[in-house]
C-alpha atoms as a PDB file:
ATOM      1  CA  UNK A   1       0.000   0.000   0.000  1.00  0.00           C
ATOM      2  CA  UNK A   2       1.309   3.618  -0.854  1.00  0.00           C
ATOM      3  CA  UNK A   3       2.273   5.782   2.361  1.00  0.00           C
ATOM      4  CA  UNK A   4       4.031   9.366   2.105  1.00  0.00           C
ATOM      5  CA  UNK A   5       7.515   9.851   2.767  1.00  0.00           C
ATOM      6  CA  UNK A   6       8.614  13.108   3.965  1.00  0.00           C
ATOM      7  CA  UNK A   7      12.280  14.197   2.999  1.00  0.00           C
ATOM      8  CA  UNK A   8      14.417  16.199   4.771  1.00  0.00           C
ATOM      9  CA  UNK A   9      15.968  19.471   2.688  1.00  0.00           C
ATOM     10  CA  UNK A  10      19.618  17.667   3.225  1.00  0.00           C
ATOM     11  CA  UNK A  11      18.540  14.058   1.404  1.00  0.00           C
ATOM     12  CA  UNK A  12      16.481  16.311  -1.306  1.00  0.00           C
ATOM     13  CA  UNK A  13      19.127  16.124  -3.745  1.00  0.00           C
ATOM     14  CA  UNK A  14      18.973  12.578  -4.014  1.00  0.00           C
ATOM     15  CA  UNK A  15      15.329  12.619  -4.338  1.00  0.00           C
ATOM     16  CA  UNK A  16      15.253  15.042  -7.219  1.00  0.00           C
ATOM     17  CA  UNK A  17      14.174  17.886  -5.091  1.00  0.00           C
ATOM     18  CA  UNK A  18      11.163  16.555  -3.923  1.00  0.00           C
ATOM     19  CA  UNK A  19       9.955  17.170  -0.487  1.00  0.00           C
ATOM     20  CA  UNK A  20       7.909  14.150  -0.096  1.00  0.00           C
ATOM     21  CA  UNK A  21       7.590  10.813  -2.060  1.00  0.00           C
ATOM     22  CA  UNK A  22       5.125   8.104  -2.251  1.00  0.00           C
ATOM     23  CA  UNK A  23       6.256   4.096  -1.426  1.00  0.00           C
ATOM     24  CA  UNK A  24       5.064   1.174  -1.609  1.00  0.00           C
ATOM     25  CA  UNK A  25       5.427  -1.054   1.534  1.00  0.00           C
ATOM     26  CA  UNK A  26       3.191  -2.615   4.456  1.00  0.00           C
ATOM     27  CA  UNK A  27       6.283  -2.143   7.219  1.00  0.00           C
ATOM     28  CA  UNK A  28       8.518   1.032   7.530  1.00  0.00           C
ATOM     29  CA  UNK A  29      11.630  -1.664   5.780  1.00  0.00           C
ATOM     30  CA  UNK A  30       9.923  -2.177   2.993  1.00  0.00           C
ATOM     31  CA  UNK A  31       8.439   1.225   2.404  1.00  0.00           C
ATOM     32  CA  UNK A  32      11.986   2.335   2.622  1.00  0.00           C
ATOM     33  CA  UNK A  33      13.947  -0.090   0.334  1.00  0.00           C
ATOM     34  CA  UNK A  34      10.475   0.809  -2.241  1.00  0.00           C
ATOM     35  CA  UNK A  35      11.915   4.837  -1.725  1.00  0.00           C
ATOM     36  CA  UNK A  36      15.636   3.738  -2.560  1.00  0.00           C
ATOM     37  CA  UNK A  37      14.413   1.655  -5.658  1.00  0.00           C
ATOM     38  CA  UNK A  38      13.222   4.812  -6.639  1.00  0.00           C
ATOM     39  CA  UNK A  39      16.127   6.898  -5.799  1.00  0.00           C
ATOM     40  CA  UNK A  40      19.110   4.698  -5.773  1.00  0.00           C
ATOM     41  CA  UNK A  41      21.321   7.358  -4.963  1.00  0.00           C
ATOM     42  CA  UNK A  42      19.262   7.879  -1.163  1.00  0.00           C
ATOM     43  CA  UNK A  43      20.270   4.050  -0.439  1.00  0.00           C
ATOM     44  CA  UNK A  44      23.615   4.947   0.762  1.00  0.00           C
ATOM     45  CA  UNK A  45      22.694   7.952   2.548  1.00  0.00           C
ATOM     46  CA  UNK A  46      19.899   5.727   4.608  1.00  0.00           C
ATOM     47  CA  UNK A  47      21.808   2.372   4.974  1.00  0.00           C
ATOM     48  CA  UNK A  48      25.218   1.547   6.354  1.00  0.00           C
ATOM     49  CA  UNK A  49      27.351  -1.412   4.468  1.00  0.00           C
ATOM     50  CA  UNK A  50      25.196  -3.520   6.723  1.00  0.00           C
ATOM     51  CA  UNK A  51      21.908  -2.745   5.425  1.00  0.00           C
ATOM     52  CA  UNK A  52      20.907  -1.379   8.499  1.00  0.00           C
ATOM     53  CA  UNK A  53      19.726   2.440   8.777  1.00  0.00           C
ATOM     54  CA  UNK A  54      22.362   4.351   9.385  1.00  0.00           C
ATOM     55  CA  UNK A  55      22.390   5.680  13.311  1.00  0.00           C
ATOM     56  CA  UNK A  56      22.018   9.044  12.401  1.00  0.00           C
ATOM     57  CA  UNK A  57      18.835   8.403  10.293  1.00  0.00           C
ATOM     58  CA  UNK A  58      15.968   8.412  12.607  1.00  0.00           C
ATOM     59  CA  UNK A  59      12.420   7.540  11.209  1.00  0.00           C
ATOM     60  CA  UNK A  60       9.174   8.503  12.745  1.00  0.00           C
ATOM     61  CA  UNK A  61       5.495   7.194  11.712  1.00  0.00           C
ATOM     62  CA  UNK A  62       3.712  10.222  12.763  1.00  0.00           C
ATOM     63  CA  UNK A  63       5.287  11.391  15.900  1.00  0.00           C
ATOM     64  CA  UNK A  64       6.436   7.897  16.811  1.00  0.00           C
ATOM     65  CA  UNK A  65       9.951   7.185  16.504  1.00  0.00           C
ATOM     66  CA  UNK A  66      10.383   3.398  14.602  1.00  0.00           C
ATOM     67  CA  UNK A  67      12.896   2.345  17.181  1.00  0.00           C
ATOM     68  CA  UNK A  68      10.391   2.295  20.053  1.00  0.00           C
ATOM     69  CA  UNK A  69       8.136   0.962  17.694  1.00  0.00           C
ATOM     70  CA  UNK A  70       9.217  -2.629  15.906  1.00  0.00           C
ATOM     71  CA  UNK A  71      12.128  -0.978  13.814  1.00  0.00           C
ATOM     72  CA  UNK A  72      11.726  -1.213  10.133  1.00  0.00           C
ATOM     73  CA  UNK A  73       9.365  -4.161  10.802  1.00  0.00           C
ATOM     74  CA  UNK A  74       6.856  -1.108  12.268  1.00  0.00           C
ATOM     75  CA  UNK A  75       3.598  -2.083  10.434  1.00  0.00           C
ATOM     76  CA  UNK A  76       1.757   0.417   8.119  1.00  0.00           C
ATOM     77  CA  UNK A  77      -2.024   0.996   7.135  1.00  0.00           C
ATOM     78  CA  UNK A  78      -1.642   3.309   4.283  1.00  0.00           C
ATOM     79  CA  UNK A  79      -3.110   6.469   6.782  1.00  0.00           C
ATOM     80  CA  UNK A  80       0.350   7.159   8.249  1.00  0.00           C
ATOM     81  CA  UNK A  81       2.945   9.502   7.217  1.00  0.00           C
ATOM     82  CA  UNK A  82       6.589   8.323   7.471  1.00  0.00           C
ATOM     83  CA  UNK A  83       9.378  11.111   8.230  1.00  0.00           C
ATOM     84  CA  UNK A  84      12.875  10.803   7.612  1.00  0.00           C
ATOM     85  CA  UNK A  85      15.240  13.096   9.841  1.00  0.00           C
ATOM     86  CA  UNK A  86      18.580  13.142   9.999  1.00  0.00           C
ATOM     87  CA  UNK A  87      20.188  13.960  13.450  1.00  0.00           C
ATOM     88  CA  UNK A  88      21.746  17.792  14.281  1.00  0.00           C
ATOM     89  CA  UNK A  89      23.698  18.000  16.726  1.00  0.00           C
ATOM     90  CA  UNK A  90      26.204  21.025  17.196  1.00  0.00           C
ATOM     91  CA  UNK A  91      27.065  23.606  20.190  1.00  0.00           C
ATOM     92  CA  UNK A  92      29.176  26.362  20.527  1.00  0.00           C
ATOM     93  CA  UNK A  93      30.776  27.624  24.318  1.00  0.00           C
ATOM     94  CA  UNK A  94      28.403  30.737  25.622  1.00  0.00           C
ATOM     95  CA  UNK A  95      30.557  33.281  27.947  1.00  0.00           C
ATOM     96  CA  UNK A  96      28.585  34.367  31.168  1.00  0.00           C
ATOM     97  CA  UNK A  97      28.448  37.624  32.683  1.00  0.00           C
ATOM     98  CA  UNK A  98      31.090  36.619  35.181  1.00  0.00           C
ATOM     99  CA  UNK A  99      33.552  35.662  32.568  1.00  0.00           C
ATOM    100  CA  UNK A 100      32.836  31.534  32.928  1.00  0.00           C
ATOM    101  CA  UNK A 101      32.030  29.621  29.982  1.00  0.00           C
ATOM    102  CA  UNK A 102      29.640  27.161  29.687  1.00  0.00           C
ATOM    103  CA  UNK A 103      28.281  24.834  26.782  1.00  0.00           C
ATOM    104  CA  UNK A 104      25.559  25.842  24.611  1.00  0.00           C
ATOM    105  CA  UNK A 105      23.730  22.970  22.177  1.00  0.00           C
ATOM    106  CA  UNK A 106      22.662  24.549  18.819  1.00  0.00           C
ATOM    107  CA  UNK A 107      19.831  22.771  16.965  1.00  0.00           C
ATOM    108  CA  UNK A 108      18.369  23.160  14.212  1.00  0.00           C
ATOM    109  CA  UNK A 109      14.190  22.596  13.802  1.00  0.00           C
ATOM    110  CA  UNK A 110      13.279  19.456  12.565  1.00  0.00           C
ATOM    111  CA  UNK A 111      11.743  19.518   8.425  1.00  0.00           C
END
């Protein structure tokens, strides 16, 4: 059954531009190997050389994330909207009025 695939602006390139992208699958795994058949350039930016999504890749179906879920094997009706978003992580060191520095994470919104 078709499900929407929302892309992140940073994997857009590989999927022609598009924003989101229809697949064909009845678990999250197979709705995501239907998306790299399409766009066999977003395979290696998903998977690892194990064939395992990458640890920075995190997939939601709606706002659940697929690894509290079942993984890939995370079933899917056809109603749900999968998400793809890549993990940002950054920080910078903040100075405080009395001259100590402390840590400061910078993120980014997700897509």
């Amino acid at each position: 059954m078709p499900v929407t695939v929302r892309i992140p602006t940073p994997l857009r390139s590989y999927t022609d531009g598009q924003s989101t992208a229809e697949a064909e699958g009845d678990t999250v795994g197979t709705a995501l190997d239907d998306l790299a058949e399409q766009y066999p350039d977003l395979r290696e930016q998903l998977y690892g050389e194990d064939d395992q999504l990458r640890s920075f890749v995190n997939v939601y179906v709606g706002d659940e994330d697929i690894r509290h879920t079942g993984g890939a094997d995370t079933p899917l009706d056809g109603d749900e909207e999968v998400s793809i978003v890549p993990a940002v992580a950054g920080g910078t060191w903040v100075r405080e009025s009395g001259g100590r520095k402390r840590p400061c994470l910078v993120a980014a919104p997700a897509p």
